[in-house]
PDB file of N, CA and C in Angstrom:
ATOM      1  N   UNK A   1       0.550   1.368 -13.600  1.00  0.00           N
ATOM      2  CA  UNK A   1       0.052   0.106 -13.076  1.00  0.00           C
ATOM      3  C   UNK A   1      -0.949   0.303 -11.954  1.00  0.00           C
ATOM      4  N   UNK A   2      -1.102   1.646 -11.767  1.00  0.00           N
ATOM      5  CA  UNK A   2      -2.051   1.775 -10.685  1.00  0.00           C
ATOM      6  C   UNK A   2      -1.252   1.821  -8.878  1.00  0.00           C
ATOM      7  N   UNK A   3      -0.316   2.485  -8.778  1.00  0.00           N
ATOM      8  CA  UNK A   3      -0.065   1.981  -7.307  1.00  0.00           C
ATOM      9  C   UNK A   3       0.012   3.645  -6.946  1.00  0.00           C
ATOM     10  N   UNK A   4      -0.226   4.863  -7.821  1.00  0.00           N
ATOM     11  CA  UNK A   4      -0.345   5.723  -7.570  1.00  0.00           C
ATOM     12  C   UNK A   4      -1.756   6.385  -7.455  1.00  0.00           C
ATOM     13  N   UNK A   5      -2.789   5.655  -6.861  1.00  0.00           N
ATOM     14  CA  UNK A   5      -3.958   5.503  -6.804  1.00  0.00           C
ATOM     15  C   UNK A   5      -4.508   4.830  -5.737  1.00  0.00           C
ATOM     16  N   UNK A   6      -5.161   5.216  -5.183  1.00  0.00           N
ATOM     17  CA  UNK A   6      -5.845   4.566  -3.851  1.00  0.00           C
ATOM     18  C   UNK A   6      -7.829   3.494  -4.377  1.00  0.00           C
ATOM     19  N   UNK A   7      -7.955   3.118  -3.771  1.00  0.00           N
ATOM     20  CA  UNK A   7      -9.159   2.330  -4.382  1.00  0.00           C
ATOM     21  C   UNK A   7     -10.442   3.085  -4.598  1.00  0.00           C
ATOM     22  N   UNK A   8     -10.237   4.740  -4.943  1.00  0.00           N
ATOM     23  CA  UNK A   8     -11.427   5.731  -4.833  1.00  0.00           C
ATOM     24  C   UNK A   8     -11.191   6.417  -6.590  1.00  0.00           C
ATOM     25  N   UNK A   9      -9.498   5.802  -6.824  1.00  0.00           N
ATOM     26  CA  UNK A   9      -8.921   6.600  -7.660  1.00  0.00           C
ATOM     27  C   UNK A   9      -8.093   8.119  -7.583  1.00  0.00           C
ATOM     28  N   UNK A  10      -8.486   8.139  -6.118  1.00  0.00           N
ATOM     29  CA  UNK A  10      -7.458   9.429  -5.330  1.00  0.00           C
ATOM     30  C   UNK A  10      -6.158   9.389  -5.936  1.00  0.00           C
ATOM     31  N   UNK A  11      -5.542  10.055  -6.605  1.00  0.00           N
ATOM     32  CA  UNK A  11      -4.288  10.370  -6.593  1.00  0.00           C
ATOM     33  C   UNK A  11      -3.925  10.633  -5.296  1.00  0.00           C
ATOM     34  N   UNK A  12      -2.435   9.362  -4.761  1.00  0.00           N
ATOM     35  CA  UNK A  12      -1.800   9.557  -3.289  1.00  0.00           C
ATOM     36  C   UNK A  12      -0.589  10.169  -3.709  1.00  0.00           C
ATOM     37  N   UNK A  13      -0.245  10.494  -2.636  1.00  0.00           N
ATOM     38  CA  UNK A  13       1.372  11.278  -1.934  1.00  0.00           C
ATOM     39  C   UNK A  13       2.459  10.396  -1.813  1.00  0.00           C
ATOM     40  N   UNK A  14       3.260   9.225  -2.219  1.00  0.00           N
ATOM     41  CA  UNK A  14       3.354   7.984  -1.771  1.00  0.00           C
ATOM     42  C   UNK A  14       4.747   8.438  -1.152  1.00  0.00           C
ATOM     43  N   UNK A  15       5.430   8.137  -0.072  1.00  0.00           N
ATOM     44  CA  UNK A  15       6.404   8.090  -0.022  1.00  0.00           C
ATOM     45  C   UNK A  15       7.753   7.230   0.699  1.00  0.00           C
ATOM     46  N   UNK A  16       8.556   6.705   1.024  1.00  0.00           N
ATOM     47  CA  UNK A  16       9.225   5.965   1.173  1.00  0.00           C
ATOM     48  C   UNK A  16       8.585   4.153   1.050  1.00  0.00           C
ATOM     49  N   UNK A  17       8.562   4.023   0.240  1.00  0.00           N
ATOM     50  CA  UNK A  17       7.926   2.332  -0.197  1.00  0.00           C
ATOM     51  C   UNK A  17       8.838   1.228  -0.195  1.00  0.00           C
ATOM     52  N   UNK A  18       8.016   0.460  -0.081  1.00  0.00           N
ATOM     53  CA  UNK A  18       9.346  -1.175   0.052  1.00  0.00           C
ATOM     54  C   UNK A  18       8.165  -1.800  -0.913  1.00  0.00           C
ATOM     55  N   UNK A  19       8.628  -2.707  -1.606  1.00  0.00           N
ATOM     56  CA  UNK A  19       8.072  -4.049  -2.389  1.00  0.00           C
ATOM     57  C   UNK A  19       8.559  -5.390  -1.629  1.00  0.00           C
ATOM     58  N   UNK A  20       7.559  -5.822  -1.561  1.00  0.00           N
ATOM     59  CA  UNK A  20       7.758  -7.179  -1.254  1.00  0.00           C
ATOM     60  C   UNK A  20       6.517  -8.616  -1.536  1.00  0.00           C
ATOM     61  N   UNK A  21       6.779  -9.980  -0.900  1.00  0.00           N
ATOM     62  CA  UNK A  21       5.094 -10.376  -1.602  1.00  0.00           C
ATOM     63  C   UNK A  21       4.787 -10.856  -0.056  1.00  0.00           C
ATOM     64  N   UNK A  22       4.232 -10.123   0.356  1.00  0.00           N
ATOM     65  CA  UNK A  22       3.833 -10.178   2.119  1.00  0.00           C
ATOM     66  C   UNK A  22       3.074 -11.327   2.204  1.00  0.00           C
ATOM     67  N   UNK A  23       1.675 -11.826   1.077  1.00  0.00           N
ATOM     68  CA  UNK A  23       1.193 -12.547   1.453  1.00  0.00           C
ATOM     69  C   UNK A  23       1.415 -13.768   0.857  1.00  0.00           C
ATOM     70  N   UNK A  24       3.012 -14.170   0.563  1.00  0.00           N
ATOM     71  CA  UNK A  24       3.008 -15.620  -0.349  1.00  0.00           C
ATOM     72  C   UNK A  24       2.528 -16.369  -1.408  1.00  0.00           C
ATOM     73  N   UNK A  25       1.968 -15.090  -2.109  1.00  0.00           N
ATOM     74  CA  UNK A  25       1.133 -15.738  -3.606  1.00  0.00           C
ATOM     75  C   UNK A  25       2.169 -15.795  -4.396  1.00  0.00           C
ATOM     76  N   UNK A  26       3.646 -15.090  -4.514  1.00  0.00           N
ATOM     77  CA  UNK A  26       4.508 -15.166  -5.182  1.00  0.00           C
ATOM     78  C   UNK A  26       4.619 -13.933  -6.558  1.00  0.00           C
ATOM     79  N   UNK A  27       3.543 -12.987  -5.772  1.00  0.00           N
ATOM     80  CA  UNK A  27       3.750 -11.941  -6.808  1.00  0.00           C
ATOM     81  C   UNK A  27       4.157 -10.596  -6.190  1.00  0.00           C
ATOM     82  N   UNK A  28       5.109  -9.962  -5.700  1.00  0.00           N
ATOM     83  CA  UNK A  28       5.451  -8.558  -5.290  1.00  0.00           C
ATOM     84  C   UNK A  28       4.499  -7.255  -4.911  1.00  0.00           C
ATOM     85  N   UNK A  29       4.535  -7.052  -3.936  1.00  0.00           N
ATOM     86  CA  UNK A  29       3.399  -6.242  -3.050  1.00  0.00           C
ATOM     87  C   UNK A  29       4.103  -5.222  -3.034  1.00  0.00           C
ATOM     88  N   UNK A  30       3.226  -3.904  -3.067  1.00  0.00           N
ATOM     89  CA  UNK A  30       3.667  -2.311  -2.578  1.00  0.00           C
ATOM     90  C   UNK A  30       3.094  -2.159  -1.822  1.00  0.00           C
ATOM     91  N   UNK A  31       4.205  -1.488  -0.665  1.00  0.00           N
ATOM     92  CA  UNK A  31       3.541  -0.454   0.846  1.00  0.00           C
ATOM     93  C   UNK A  31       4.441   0.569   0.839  1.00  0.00           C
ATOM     94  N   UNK A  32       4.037   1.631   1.407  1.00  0.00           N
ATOM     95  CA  UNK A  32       4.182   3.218   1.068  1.00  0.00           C
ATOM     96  C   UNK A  32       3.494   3.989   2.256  1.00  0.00           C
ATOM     97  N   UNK A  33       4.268   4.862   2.069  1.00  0.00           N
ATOM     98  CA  UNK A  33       3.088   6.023   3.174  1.00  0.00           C
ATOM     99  C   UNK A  33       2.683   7.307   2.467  1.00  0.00           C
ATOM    100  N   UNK A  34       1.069   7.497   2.875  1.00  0.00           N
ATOM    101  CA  UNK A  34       0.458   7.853   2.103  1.00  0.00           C
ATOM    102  C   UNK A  34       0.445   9.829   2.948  1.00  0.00           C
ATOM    103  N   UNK A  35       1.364  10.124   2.455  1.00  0.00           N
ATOM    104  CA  UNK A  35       1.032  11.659   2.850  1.00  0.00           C
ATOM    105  C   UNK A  35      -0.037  12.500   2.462  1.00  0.00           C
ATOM    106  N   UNK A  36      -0.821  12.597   1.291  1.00  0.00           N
ATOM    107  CA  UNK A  36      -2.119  13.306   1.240  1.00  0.00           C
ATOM    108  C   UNK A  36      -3.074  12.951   2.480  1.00  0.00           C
ATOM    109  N   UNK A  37      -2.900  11.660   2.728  1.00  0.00           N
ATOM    110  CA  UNK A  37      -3.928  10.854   3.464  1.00  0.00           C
ATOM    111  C   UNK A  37      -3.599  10.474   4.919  1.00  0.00           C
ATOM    112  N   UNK A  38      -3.141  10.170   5.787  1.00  0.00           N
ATOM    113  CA  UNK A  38      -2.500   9.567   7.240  1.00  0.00           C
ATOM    114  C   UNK A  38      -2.572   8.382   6.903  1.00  0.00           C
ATOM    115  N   UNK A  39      -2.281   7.331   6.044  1.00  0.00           N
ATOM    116  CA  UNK A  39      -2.572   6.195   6.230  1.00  0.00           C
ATOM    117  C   UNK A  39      -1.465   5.533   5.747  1.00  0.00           C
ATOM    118  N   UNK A  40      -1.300   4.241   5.507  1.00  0.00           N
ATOM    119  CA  UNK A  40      -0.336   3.866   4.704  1.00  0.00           C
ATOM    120  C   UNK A  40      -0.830   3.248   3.737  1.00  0.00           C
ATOM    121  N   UNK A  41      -0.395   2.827   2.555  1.00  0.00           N
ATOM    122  CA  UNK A  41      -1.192   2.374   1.392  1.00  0.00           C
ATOM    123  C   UNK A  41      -0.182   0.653   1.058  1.00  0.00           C
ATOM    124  N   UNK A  42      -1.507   0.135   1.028  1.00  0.00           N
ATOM    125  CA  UNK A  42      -0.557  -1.333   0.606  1.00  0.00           C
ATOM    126  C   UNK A  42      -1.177  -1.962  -0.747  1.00  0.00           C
ATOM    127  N   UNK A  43      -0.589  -1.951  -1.438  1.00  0.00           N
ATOM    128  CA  UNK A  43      -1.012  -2.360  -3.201  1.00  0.00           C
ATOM    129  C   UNK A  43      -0.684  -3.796  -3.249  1.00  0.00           C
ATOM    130  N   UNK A  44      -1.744  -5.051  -3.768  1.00  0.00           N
ATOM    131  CA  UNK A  44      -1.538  -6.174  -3.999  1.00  0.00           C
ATOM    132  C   UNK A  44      -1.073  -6.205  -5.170  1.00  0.00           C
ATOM    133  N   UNK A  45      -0.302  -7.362  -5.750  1.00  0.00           N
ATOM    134  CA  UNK A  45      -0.515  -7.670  -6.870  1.00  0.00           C
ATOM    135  C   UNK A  45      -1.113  -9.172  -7.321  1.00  0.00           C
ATOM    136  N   UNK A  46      -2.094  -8.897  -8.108  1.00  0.00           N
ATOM    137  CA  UNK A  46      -2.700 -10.001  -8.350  1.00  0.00           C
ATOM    138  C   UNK A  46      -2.135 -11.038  -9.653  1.00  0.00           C
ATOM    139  N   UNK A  47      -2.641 -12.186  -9.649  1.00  0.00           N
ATOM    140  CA  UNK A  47      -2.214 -12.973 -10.643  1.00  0.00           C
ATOM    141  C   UNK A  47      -2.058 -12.919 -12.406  1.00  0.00           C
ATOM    142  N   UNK A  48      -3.615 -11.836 -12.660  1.00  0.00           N
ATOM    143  CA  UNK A  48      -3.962 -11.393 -13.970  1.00  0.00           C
ATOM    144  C   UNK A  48      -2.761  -9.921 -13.894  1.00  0.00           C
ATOM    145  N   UNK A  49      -1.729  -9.590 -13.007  1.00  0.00           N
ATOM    146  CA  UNK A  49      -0.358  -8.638 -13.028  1.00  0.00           C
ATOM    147  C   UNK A  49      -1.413  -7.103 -13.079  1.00  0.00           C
ATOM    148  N   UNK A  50      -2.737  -7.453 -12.089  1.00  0.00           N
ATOM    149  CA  UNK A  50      -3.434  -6.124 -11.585  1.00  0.00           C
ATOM    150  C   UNK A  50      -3.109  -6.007 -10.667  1.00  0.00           C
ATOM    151  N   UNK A  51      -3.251  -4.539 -10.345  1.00  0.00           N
ATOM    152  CA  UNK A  51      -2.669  -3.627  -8.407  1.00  0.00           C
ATOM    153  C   UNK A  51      -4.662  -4.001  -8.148  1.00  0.00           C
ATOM    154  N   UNK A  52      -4.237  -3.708  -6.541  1.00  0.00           N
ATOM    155  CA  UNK A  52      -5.251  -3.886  -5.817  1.00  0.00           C
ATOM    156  C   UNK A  52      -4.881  -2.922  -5.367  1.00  0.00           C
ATOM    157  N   UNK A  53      -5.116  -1.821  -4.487  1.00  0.00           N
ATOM    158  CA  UNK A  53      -5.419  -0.924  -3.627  1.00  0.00           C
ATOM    159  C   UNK A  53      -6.502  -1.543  -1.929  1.00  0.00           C
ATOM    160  N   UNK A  54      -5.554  -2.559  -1.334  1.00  0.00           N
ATOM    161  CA  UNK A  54      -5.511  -3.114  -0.315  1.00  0.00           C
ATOM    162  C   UNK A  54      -5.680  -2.867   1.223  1.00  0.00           C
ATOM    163  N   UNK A  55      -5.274  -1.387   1.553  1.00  0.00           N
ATOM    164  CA  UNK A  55      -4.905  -0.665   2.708  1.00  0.00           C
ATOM    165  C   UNK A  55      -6.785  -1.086   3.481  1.00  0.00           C
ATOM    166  N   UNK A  56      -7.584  -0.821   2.669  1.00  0.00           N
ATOM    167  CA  UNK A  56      -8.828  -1.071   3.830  1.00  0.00           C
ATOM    168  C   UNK A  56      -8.781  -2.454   3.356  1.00  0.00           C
ATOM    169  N   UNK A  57      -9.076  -3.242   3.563  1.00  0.00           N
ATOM    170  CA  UNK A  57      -9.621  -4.277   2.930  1.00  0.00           C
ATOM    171  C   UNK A  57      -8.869  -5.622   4.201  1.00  0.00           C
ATOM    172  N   UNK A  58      -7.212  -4.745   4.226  1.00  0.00           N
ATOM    173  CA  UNK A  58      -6.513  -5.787   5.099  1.00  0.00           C
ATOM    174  C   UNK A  58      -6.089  -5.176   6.672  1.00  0.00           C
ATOM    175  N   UNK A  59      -6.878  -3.745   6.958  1.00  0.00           N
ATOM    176  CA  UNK A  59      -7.156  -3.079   7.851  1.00  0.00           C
ATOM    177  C   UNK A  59      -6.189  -1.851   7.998  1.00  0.00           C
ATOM    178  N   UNK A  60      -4.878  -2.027   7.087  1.00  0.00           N
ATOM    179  CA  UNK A  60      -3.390  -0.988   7.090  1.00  0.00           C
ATOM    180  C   UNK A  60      -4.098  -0.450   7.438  1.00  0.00           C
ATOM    181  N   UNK A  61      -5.359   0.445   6.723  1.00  0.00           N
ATOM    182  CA  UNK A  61      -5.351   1.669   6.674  1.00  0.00           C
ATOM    183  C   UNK A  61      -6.002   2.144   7.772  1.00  0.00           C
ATOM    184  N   UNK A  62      -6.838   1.162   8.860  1.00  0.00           N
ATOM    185  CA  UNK A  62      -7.366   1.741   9.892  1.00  0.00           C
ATOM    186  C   UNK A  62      -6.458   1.869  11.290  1.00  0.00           C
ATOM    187  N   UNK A  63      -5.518   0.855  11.426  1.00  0.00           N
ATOM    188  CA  UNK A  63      -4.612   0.941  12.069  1.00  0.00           C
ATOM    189  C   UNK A  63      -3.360   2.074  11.730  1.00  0.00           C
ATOM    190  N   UNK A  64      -3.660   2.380  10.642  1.00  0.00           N
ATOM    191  CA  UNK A  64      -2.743   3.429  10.520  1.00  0.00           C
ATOM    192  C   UNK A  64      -2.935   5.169  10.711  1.00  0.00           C
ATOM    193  N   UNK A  65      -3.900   4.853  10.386  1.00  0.00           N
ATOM    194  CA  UNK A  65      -4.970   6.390  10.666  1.00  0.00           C
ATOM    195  C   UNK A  65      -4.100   7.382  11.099  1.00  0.00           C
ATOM    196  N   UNK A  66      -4.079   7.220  12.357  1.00  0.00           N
ATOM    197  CA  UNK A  66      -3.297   8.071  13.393  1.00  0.00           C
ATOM    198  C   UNK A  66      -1.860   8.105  13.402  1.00  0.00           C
ATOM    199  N   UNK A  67      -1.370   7.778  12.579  1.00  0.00           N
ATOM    200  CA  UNK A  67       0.324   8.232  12.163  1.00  0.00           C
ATOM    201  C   UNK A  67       0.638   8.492  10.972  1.00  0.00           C
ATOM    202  N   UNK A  68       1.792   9.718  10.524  1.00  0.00           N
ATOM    203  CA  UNK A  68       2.202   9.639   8.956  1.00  0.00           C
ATOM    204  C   UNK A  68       4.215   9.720   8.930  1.00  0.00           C
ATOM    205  N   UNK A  69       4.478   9.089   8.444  1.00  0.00           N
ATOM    206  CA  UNK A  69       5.873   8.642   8.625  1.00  0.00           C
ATOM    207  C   UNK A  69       6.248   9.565   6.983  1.00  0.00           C
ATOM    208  N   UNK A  70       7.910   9.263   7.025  1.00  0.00           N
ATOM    209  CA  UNK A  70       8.770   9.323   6.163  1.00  0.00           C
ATOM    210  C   UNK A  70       9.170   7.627   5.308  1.00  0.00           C
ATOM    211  N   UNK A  71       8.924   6.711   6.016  1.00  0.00           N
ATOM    212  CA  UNK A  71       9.596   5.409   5.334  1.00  0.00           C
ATOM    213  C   UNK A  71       9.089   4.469   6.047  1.00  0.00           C
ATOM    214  N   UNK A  72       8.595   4.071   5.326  1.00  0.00           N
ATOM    215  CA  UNK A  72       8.272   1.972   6.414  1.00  0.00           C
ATOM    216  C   UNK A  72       9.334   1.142   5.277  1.00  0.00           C
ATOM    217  N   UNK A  73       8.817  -0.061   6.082  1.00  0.00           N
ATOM    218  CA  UNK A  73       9.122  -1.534   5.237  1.00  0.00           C
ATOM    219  C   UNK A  73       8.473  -2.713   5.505  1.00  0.00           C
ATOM    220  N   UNK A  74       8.433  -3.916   4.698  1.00  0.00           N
ATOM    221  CA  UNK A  74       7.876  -4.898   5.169  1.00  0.00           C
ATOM    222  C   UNK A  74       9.056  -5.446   6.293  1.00  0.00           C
ATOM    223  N   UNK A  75       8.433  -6.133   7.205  1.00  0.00           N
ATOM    224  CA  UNK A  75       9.431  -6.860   8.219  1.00  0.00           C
ATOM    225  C   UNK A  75       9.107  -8.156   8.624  1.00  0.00           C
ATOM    226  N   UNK A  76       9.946  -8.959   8.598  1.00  0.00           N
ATOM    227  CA  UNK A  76       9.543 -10.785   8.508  1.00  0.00           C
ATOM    228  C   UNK A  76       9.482 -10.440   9.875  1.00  0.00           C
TER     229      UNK A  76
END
């Protein structure tokens, strides 16, 4: 489905991920941390049931830059 892919087509490192639908469209979102990369990776899912590769776009990935974890999650 594409969530093992970054928006370059990079094969990522993904590791400890949560699903959730962060932004209320009502379709289930992936976030992950991206060990090849320092970043964290956040995958939309869109309505036509396509991944987006999200992390720049909604800034994750610049705010994340500078850290690489074992596990996140989404948090209300």
């Amino acid at each position: 489905m594409g969530v093992a892919y970054d928006d370059k087509g990079t094969v990522v490192s993904g590791m400890g991920g949560d699903a959730a639908d962060y932004n209320n469209d009502g379709y289930p979102d992936v976030f992950y941390n991206n060990l090849s990369v320092p970043d964290l990776g956040l995958v939309s899912r869109t309505k036509a049931e396509a991944l987006l590769y999200s992390s720049p776009a909604t800034g994750v990935a610049r705010l994340s830059r500078a850290s690489l974890g074992w596990s996140n999650a989404f948090v209300d």
